[in-house]
PDB file of N, CA and C in Angstrom:
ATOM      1  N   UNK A   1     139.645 229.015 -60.872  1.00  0.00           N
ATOM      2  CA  UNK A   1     138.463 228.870 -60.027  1.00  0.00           C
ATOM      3  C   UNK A   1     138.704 227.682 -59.077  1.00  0.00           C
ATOM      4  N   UNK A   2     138.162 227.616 -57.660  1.00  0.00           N
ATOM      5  CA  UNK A   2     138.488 227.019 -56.744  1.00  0.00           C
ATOM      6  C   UNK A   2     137.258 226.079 -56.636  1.00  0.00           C
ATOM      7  N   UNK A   3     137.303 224.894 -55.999  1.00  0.00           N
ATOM      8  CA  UNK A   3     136.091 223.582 -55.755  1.00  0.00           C
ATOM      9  C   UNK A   3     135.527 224.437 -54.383  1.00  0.00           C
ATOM     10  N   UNK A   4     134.642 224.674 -54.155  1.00  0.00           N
ATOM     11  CA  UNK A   4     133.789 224.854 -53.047  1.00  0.00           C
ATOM     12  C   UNK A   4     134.027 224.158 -52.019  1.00  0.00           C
ATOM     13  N   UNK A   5     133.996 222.916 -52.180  1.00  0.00           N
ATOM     14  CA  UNK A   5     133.462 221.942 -51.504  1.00  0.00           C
ATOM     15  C   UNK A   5     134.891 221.115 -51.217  1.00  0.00           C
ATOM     16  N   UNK A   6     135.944 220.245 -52.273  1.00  0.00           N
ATOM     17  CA  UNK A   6     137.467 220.099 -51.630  1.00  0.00           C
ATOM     18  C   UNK A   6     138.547 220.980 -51.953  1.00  0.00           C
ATOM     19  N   UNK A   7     138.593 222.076 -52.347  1.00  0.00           N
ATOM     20  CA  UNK A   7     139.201 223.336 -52.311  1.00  0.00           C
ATOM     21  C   UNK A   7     140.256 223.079 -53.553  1.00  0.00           C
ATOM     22  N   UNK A   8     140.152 222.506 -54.615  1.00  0.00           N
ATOM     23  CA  UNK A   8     140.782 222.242 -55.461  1.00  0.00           C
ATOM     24  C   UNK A   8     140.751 222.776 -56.548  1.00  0.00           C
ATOM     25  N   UNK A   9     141.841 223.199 -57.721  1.00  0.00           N
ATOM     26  CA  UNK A   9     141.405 223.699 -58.606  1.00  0.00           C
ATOM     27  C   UNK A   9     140.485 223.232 -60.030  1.00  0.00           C
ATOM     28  N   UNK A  10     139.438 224.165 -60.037  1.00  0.00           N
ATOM     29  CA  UNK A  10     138.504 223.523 -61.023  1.00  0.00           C
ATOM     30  C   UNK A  10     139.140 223.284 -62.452  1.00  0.00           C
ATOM     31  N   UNK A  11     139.283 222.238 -63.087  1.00  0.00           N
ATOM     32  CA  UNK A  11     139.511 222.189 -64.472  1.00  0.00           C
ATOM     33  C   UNK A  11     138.574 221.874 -65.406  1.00  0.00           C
ATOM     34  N   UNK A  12     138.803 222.332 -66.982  1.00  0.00           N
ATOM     35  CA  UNK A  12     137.814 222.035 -67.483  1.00  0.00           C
ATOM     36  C   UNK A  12     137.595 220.630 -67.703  1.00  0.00           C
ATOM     37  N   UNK A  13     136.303 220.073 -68.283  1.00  0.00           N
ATOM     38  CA  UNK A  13     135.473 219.209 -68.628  1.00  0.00           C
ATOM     39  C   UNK A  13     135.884 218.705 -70.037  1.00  0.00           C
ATOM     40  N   UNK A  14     135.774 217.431 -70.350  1.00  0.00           N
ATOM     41  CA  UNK A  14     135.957 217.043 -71.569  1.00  0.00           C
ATOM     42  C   UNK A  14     135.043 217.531 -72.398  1.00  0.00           C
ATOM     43  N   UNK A  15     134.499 218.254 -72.488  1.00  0.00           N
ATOM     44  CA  UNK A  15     133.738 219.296 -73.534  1.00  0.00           C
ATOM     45  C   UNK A  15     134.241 220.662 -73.272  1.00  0.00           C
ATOM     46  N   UNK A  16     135.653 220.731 -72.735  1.00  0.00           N
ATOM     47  CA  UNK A  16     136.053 222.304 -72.596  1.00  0.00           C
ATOM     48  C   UNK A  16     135.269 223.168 -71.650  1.00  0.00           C
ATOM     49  N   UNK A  17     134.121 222.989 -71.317  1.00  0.00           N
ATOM     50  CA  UNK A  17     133.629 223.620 -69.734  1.00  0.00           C
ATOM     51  C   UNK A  17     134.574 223.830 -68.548  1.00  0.00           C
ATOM     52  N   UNK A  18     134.916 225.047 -68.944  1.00  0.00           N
ATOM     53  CA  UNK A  18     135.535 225.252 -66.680  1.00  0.00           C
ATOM     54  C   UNK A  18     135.297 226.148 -65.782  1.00  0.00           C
ATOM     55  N   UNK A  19     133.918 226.114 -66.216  1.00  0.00           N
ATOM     56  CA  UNK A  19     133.063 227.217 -64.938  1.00  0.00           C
ATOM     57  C   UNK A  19     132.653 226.147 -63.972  1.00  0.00           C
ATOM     58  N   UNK A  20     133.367 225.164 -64.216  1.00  0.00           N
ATOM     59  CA  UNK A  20     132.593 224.373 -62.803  1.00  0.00           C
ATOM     60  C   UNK A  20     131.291 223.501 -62.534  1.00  0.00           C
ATOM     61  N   UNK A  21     130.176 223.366 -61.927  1.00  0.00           N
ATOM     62  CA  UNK A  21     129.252 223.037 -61.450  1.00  0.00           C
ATOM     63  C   UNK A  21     128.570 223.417 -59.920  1.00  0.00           C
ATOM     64  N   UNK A  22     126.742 223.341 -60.916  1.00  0.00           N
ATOM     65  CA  UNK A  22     126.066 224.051 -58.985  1.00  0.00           C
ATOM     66  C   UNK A  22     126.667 222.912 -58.215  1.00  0.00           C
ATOM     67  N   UNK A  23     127.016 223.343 -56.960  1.00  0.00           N
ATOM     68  CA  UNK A  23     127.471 222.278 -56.058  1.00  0.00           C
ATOM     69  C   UNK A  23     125.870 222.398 -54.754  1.00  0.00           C
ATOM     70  N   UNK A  24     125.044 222.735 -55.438  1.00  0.00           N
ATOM     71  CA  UNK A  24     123.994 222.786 -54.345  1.00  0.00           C
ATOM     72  C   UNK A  24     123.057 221.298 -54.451  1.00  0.00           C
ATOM     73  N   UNK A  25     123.113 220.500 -53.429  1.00  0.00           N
ATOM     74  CA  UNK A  25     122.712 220.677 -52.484  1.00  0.00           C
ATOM     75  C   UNK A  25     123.667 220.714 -51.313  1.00  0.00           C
ATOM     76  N   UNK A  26     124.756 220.138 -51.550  1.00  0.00           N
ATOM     77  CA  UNK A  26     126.474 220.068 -50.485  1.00  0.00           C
ATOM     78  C   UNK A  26     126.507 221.579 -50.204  1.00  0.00           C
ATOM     79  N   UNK A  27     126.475 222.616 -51.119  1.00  0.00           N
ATOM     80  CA  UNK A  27     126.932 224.018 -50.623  1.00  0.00           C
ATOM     81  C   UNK A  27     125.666 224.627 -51.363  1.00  0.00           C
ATOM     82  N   UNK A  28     125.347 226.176 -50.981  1.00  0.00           N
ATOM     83  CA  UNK A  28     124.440 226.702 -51.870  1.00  0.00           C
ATOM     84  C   UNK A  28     125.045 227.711 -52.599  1.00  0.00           C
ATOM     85  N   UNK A  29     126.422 228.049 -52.756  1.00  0.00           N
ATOM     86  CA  UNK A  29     127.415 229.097 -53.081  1.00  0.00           C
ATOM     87  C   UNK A  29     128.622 228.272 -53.684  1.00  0.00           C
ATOM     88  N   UNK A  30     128.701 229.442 -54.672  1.00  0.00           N
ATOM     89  CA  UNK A  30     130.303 228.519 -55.239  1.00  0.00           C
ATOM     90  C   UNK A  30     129.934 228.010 -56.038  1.00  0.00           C
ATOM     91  N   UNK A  31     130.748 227.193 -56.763  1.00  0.00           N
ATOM     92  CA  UNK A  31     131.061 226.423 -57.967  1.00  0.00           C
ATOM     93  C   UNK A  31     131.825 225.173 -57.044  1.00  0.00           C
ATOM     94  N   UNK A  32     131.684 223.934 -58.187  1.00  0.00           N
ATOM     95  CA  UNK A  32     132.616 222.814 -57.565  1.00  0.00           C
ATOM     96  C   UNK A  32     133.263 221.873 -58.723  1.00  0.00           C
ATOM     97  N   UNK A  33     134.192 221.306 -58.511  1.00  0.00           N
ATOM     98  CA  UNK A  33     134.759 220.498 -59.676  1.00  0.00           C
ATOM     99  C   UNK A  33     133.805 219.226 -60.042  1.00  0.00           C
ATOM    100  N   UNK A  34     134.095 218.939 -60.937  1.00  0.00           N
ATOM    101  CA  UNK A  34     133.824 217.432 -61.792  1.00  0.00           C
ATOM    102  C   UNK A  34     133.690 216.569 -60.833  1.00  0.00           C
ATOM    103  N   UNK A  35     134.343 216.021 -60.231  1.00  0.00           N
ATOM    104  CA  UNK A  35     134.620 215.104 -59.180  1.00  0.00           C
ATOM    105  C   UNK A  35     133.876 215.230 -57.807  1.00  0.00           C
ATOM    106  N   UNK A  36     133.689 216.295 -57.445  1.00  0.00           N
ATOM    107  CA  UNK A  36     132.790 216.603 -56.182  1.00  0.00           C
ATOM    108  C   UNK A  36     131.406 216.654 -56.545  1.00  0.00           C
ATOM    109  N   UNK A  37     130.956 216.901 -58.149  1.00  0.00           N
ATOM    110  CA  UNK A  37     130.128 217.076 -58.652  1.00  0.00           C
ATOM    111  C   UNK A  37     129.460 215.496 -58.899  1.00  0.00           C
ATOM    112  N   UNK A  38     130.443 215.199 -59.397  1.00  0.00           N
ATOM    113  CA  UNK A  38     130.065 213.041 -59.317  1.00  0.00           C
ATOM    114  C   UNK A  38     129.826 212.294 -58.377  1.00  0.00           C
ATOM    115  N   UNK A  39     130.826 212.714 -57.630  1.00  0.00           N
ATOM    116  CA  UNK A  39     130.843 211.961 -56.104  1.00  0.00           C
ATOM    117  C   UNK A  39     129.988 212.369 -54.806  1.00  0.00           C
ATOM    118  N   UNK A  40     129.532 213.511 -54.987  1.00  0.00           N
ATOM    119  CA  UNK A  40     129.128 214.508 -53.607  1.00  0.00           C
ATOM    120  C   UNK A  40     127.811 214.910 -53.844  1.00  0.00           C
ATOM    121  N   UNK A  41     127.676 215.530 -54.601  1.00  0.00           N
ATOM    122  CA  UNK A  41     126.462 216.617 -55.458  1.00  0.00           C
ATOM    123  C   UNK A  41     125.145 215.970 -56.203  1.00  0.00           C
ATOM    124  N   UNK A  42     126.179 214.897 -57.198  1.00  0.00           N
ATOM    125  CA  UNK A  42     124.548 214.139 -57.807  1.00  0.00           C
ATOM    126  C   UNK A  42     123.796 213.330 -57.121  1.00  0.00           C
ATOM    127  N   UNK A  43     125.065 212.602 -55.854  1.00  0.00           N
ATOM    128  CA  UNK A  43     124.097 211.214 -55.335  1.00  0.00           C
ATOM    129  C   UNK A  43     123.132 212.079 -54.465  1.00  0.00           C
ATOM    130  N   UNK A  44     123.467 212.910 -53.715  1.00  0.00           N
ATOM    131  CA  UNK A  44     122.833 213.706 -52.723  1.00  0.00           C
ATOM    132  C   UNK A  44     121.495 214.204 -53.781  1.00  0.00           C
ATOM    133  N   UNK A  45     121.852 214.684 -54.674  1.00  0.00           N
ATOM    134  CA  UNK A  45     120.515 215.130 -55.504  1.00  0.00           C
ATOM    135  C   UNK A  45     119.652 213.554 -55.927  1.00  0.00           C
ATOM    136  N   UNK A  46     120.051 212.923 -56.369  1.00  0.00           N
ATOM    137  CA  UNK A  46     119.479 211.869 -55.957  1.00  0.00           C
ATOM    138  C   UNK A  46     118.825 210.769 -55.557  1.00  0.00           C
ATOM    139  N   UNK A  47     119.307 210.770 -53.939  1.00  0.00           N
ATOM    140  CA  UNK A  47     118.731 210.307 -52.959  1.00  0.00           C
ATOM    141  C   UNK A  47     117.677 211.576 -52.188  1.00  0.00           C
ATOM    142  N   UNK A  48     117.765 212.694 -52.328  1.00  0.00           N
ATOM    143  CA  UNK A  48     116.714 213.996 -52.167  1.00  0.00           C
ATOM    144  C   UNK A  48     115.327 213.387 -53.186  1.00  0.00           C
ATOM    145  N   UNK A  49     115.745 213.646 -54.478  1.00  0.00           N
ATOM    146  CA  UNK A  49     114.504 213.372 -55.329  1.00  0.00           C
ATOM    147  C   UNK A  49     113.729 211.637 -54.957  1.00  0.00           C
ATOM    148  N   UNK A  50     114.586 210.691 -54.736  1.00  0.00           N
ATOM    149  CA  UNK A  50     113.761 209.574 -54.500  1.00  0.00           C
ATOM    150  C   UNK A  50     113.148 209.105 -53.344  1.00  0.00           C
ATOM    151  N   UNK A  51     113.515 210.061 -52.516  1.00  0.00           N
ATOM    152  CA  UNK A  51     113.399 210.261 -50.803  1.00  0.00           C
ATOM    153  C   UNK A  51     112.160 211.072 -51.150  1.00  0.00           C
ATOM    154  N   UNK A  52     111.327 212.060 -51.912  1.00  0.00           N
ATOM    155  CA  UNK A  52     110.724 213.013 -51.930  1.00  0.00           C
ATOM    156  C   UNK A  52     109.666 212.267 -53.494  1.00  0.00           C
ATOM    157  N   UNK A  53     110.416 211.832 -53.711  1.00  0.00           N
ATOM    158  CA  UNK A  53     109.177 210.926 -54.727  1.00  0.00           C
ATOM    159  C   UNK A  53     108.378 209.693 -53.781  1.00  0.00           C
ATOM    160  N   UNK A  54     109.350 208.892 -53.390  1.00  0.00           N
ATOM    161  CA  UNK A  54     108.658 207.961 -52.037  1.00  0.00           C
ATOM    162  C   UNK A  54     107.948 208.229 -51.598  1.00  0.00           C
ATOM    163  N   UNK A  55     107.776 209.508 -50.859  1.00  0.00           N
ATOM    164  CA  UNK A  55     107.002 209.990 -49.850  1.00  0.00           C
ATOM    165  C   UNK A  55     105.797 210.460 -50.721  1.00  0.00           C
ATOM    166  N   UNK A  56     106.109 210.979 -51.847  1.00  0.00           N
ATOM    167  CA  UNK A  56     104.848 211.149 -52.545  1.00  0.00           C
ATOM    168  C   UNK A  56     103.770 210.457 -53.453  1.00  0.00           C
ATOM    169  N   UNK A  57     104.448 209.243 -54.126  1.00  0.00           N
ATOM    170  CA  UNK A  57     104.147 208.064 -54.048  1.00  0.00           C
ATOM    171  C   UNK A  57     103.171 207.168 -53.145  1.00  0.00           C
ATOM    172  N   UNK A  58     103.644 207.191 -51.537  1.00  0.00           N
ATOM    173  CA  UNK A  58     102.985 206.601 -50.428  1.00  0.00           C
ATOM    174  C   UNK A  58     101.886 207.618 -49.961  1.00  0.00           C
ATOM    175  N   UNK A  59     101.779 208.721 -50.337  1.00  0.00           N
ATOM    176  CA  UNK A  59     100.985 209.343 -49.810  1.00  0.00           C
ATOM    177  C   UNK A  59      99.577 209.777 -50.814  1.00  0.00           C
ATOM    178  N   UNK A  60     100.164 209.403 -52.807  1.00  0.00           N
ATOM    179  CA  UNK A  60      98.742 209.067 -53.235  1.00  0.00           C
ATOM    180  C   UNK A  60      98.450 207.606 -53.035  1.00  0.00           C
ATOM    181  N   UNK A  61      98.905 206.529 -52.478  1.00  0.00           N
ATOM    182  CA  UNK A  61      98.412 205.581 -52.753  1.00  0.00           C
ATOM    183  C   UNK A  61      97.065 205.758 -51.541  1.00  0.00           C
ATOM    184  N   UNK A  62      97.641 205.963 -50.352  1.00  0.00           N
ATOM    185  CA  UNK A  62      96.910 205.813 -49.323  1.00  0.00           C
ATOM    186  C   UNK A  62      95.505 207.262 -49.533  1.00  0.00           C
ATOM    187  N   UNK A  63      95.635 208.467 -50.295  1.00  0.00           N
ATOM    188  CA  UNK A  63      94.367 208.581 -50.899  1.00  0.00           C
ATOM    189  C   UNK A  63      93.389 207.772 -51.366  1.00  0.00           C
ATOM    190  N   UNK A  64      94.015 206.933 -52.074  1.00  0.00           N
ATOM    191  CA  UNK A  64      93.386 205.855 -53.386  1.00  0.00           C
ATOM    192  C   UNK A  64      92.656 205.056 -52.318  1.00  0.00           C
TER     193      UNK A  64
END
């Protein structure tokens, strides 16, 4: 299986996993390795969720 995202081959995981990982939000298709998955994939997920909590956050306060 191939990385989506740096075209590399996926290996398994120190728990024997080698189907990979969602690589969404970077791609919405595919699978991606360990490494693109650490480096690329989680921060982006993230900085999405705390970017989207912020905003929701600031927007009950100013109800209040």
């Amino acid at each position: 299986m191939i990385c989506i995202i740096c075209s590399n081959k996926i290996t398994s995981d120190l728990d024997g996993w080698g189907g990979g990982h969602n690589p969404w939000p970077v791609n919405p298709k595919g699978r991606c390795c360990g490494k693109c998955n650490e480096e690329k994939v989680l921060p982006l997920r993230m900085a999405r969720y705390y970017k989207h909590k912020t905003r929701k956050d600031r927007i009950n306060k100013e109800k209040n």
